[in-house]
PDB file of N, CA and C in Angstrom:
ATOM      1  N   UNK A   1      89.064 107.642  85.628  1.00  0.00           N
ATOM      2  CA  UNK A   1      88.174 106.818  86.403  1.00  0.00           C
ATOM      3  C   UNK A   1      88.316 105.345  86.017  1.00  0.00           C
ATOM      4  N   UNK A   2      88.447 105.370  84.868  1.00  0.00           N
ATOM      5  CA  UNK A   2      88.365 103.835  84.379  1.00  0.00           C
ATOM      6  C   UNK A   2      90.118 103.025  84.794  1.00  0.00           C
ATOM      7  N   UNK A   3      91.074 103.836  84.978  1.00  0.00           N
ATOM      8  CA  UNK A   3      92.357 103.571  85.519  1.00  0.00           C
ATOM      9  C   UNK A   3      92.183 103.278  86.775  1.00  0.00           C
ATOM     10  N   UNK A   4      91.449 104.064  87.461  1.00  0.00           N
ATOM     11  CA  UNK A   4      91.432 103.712  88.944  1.00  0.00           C
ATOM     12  C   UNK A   4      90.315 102.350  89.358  1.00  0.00           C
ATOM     13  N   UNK A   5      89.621 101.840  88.463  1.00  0.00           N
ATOM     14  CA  UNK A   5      88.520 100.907  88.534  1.00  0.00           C
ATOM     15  C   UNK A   5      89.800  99.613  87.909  1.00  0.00           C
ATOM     16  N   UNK A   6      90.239  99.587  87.106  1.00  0.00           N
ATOM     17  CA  UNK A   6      91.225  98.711  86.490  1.00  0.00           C
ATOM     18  C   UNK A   6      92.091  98.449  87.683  1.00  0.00           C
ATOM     19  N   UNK A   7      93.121  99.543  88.563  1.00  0.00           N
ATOM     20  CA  UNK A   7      93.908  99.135  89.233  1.00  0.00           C
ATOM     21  C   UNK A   7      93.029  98.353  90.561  1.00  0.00           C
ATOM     22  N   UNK A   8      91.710  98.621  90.890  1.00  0.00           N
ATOM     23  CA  UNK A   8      90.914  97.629  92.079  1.00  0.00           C
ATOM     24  C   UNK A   8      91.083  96.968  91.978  1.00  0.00           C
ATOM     25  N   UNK A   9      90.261  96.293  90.480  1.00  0.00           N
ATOM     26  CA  UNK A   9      90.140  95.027  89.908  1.00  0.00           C
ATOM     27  C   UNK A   9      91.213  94.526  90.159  1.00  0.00           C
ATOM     28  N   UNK A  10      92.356  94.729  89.904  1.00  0.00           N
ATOM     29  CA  UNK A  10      93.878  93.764  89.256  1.00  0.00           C
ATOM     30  C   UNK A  10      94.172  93.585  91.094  1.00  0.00           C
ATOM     31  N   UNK A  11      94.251  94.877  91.633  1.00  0.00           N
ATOM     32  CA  UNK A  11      94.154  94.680  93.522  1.00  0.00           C
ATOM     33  C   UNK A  11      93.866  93.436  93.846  1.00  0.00           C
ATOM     34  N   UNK A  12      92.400  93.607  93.667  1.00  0.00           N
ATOM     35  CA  UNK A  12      90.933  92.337  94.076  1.00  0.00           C
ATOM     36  C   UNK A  12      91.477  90.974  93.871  1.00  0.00           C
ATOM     37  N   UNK A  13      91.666  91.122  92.471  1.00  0.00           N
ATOM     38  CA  UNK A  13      91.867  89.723  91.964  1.00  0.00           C
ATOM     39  C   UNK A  13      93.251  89.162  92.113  1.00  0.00           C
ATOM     40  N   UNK A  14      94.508  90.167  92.501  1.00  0.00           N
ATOM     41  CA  UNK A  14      95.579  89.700  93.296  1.00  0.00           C
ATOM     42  C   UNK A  14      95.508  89.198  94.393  1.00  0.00           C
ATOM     43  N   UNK A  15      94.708  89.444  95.576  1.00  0.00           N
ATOM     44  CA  UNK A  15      95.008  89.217  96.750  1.00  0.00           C
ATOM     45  C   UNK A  15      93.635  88.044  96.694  1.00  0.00           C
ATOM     46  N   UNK A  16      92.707  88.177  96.058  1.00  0.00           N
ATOM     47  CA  UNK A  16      92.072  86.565  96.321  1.00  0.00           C
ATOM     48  C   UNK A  16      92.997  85.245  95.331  1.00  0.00           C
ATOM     49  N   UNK A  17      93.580  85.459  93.957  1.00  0.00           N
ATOM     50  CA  UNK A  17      94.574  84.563  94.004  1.00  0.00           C
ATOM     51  C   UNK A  17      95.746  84.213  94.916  1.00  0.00           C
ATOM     52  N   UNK A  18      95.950  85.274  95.637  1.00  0.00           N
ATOM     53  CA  UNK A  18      97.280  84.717  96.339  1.00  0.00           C
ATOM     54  C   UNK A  18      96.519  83.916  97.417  1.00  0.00           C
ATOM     55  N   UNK A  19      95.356  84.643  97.885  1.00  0.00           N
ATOM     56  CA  UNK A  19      94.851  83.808  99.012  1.00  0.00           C
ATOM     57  C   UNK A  19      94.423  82.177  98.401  1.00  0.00           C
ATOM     58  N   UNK A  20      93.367  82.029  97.476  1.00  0.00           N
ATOM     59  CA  UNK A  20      93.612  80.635  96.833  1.00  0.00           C
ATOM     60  C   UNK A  20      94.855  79.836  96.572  1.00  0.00           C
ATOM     61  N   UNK A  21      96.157  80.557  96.427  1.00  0.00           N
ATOM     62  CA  UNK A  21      97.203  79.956  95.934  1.00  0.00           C
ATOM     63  C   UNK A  21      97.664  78.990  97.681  1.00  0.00           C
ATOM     64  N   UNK A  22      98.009  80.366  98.385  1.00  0.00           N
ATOM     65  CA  UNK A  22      98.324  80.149 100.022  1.00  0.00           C
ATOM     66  C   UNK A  22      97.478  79.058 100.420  1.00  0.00           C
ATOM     67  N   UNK A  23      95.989  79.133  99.893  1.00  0.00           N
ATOM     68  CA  UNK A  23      94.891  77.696 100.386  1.00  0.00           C
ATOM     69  C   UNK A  23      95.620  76.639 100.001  1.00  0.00           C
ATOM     70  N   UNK A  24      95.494  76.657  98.514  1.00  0.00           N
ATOM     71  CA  UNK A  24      95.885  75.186  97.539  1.00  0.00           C
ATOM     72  C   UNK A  24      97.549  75.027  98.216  1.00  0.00           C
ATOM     73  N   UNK A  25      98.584  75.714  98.293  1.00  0.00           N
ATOM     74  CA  UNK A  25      99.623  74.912  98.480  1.00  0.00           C
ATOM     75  C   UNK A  25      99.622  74.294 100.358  1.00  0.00           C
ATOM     76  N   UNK A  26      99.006  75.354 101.002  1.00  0.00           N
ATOM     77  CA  UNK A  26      99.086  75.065 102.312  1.00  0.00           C
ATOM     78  C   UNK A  26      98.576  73.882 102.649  1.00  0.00           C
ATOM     79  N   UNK A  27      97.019  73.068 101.768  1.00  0.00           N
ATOM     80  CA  UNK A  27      96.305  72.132 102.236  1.00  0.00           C
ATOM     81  C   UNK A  27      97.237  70.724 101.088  1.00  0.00           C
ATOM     82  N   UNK A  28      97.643  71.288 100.198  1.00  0.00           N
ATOM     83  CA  UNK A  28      98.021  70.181  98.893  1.00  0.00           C
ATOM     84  C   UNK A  28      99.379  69.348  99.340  1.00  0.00           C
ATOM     85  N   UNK A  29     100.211  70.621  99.602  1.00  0.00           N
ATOM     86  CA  UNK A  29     101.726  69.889  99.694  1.00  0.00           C
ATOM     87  C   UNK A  29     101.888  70.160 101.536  1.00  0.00           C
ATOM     88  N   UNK A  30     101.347  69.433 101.923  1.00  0.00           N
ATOM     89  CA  UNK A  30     101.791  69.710 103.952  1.00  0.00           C
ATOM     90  C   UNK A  30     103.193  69.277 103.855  1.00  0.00           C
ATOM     91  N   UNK A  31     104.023  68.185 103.540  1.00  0.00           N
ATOM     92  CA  UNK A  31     105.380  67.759 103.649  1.00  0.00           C
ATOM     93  C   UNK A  31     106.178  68.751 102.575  1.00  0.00           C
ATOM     94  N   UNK A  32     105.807  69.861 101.938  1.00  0.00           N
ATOM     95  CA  UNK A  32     107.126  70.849 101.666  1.00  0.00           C
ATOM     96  C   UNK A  32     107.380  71.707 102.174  1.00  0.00           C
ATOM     97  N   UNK A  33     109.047  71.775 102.719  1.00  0.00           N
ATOM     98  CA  UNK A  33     108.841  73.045 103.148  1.00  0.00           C
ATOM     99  C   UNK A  33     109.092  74.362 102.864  1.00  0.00           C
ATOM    100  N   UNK A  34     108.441  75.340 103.797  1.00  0.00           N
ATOM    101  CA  UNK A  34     108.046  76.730 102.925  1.00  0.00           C
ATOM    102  C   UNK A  34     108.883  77.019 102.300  1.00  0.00           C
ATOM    103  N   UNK A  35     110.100  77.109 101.994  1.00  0.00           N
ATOM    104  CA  UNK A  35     110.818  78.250 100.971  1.00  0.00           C
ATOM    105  C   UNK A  35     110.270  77.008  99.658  1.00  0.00           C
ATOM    106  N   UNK A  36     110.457  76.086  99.374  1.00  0.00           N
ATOM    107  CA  UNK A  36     109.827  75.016  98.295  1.00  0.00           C
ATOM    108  C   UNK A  36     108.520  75.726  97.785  1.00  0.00           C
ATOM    109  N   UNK A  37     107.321  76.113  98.743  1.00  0.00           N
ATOM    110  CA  UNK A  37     106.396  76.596  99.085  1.00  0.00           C
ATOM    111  C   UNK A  37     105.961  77.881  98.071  1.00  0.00           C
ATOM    112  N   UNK A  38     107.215  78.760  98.424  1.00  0.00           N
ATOM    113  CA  UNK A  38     106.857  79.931  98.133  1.00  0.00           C
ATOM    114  C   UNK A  38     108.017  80.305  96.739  1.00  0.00           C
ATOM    115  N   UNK A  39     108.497  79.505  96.642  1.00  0.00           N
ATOM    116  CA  UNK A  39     109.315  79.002  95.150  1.00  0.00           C
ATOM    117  C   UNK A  39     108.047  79.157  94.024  1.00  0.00           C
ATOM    118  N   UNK A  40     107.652  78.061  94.498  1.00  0.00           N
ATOM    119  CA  UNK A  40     106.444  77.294  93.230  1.00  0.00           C
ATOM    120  C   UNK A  40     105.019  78.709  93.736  1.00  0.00           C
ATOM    121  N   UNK A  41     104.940  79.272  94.705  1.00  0.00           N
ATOM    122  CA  UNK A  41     104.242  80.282  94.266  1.00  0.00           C
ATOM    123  C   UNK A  41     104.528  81.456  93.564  1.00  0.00           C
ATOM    124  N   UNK A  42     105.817  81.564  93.470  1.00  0.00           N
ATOM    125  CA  UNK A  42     106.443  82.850  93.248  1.00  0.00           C
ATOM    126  C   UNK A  42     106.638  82.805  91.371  1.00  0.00           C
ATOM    127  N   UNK A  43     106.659  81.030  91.183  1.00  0.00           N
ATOM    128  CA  UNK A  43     107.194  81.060  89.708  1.00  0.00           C
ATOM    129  C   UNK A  43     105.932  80.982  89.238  1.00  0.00           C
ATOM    130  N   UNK A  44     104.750  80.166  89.636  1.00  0.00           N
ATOM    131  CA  UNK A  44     103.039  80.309  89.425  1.00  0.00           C
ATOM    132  C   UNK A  44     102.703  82.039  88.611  1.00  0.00           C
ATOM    133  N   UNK A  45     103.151  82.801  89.976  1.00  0.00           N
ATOM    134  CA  UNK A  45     102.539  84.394  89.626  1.00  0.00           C
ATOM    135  C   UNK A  45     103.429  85.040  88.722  1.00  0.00           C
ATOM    136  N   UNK A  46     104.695  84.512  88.871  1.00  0.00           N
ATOM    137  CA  UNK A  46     105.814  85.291  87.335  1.00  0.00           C
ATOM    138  C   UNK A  46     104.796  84.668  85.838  1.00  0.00           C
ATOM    139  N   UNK A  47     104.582  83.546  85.728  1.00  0.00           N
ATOM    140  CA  UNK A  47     104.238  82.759  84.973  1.00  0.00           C
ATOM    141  C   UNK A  47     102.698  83.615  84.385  1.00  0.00           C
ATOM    142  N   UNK A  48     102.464  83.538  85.735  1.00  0.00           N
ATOM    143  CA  UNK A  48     100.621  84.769  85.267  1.00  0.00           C
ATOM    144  C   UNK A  48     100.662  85.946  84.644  1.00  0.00           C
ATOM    145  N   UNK A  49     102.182  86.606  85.319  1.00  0.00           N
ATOM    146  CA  UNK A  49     102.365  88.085  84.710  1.00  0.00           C
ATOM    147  C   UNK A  49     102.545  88.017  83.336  1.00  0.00           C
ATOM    148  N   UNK A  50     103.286  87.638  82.760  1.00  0.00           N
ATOM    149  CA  UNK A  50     104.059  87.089  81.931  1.00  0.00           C
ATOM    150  C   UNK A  50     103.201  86.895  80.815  1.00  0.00           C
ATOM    151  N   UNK A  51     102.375  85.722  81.091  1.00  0.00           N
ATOM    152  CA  UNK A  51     101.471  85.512  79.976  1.00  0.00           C
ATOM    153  C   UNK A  51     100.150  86.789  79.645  1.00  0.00           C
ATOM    154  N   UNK A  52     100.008  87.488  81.456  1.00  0.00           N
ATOM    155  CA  UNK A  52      98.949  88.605  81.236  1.00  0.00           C
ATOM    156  C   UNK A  52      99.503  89.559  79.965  1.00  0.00           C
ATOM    157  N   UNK A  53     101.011  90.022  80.417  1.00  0.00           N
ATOM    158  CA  UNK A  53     101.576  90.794  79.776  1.00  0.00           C
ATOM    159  C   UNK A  53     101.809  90.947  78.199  1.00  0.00           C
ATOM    160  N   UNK A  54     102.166  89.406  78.231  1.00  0.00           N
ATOM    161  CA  UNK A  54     102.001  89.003  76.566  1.00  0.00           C
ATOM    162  C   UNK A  54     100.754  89.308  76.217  1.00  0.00           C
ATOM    163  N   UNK A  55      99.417  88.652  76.214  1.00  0.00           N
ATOM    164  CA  UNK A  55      98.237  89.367  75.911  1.00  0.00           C
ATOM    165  C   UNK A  55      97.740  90.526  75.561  1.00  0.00           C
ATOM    166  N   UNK A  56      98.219  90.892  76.673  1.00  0.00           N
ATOM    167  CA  UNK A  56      98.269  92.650  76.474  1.00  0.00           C
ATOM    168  C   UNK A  56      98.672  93.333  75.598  1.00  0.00           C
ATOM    169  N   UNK A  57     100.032  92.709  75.131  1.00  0.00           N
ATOM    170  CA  UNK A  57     100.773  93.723  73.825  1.00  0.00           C
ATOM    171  C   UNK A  57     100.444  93.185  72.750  1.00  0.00           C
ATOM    172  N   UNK A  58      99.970  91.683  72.520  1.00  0.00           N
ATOM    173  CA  UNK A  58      99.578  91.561  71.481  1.00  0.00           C
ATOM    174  C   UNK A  58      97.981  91.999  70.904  1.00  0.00           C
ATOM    175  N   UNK A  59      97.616  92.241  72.389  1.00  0.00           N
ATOM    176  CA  UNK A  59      95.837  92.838  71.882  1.00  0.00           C
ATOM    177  C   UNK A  59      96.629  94.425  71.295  1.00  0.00           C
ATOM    178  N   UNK A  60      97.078  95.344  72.219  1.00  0.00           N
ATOM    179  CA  UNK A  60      97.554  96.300  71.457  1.00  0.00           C
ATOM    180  C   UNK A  60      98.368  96.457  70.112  1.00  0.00           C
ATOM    181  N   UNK A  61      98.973  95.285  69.722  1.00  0.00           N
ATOM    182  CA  UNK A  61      99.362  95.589  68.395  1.00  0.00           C
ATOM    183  C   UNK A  61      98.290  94.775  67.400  1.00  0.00           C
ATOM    184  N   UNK A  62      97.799  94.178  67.567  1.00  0.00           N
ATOM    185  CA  UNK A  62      96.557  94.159  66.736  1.00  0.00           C
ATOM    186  C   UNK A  62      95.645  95.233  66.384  1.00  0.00           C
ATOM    187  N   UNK A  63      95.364  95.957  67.705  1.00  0.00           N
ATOM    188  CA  UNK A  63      94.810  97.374  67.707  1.00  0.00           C
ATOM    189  C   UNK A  63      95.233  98.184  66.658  1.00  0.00           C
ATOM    190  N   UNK A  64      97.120  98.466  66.955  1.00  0.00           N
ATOM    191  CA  UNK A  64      97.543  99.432  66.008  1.00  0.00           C
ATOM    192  C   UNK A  64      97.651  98.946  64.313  1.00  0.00           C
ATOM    193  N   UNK A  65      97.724  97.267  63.961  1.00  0.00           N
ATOM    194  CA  UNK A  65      97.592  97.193  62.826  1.00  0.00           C
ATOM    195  C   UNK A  65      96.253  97.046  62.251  1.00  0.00           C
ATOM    196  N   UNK A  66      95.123  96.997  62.784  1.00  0.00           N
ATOM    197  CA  UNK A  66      94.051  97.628  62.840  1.00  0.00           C
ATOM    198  C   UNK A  66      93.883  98.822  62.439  1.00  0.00           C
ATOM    199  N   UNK A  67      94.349 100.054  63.043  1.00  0.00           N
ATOM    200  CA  UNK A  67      94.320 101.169  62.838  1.00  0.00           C
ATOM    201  C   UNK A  67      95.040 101.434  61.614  1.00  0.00           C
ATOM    202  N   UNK A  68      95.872 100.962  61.524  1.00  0.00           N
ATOM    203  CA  UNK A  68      96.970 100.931  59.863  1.00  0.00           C
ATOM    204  C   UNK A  68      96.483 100.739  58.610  1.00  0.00           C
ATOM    205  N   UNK A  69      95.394 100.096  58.872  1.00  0.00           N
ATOM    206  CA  UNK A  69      95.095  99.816  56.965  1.00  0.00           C
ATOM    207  C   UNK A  69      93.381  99.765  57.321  1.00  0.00           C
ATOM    208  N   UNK A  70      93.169 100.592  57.655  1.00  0.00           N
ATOM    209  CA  UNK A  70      91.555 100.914  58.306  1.00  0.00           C
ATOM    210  C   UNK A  70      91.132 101.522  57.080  1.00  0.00           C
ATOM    211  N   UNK A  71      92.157 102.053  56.130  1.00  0.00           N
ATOM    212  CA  UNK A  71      91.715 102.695  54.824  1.00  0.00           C
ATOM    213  C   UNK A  71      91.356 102.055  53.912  1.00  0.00           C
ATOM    214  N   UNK A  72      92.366 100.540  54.195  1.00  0.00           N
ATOM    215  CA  UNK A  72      92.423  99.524  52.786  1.00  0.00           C
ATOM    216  C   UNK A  72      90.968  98.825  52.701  1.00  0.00           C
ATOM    217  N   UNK A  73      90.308  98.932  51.447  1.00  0.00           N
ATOM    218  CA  UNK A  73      89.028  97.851  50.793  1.00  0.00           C
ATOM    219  C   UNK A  73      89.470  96.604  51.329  1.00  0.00           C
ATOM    220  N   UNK A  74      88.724  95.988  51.162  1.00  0.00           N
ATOM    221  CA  UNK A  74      88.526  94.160  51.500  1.00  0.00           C
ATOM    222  C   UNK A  74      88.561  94.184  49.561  1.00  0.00           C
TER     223      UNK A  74
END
C-alpha cells in the first residue's frame, strides 16, 4: 500500500512540475525555439533525477551503517 501511495505521489508531483516547467519556459523564453526549449527541460529533470537519486542512496546507506554498529556503546 505504501508503494502504491509513493508511486501517486512521484505521478502527482511529476506532471505538476512538468506543467510548471512547460509554464515557466513557455512564458520566460518566447524567442527560443522549441527543441532549445525542451533541451533545457529535459537537462532540468535529468538534473532532478539525479540528485533525487543520489539522496536516496545515501539516506539508505546511512540506514545500513546505522544498522552496523547499532551494537557499539557511545
Amino acid at each position: 500500500m505504501r508503494k502504491i501511495g509513493g508511486i501517486l505521489l512521484g505521478i502527482g508531483l511529476g506532471i505538476l512540475a512538468g506543467w510548471g516547467l512547460y509554464q515557466l519556459f513557455g512564458r520566460a523564453f518566447l524567442s527560443l525555439p522549441l527543441p532549445v526549449k525542451i533541451a533545457v527541460v529535459a537537462i532540468t529533470i535529468g538534473l532532478i533525477i539525479l540528485l533525487t537519486s543520489l539522496g536516496r542512496e545515501r539516506h539508505r546507506a546511512s540506514k545500513e551503517e546505522r544498522e552496523k554498529f547499532k551494537e557499539v556503546e557511545k
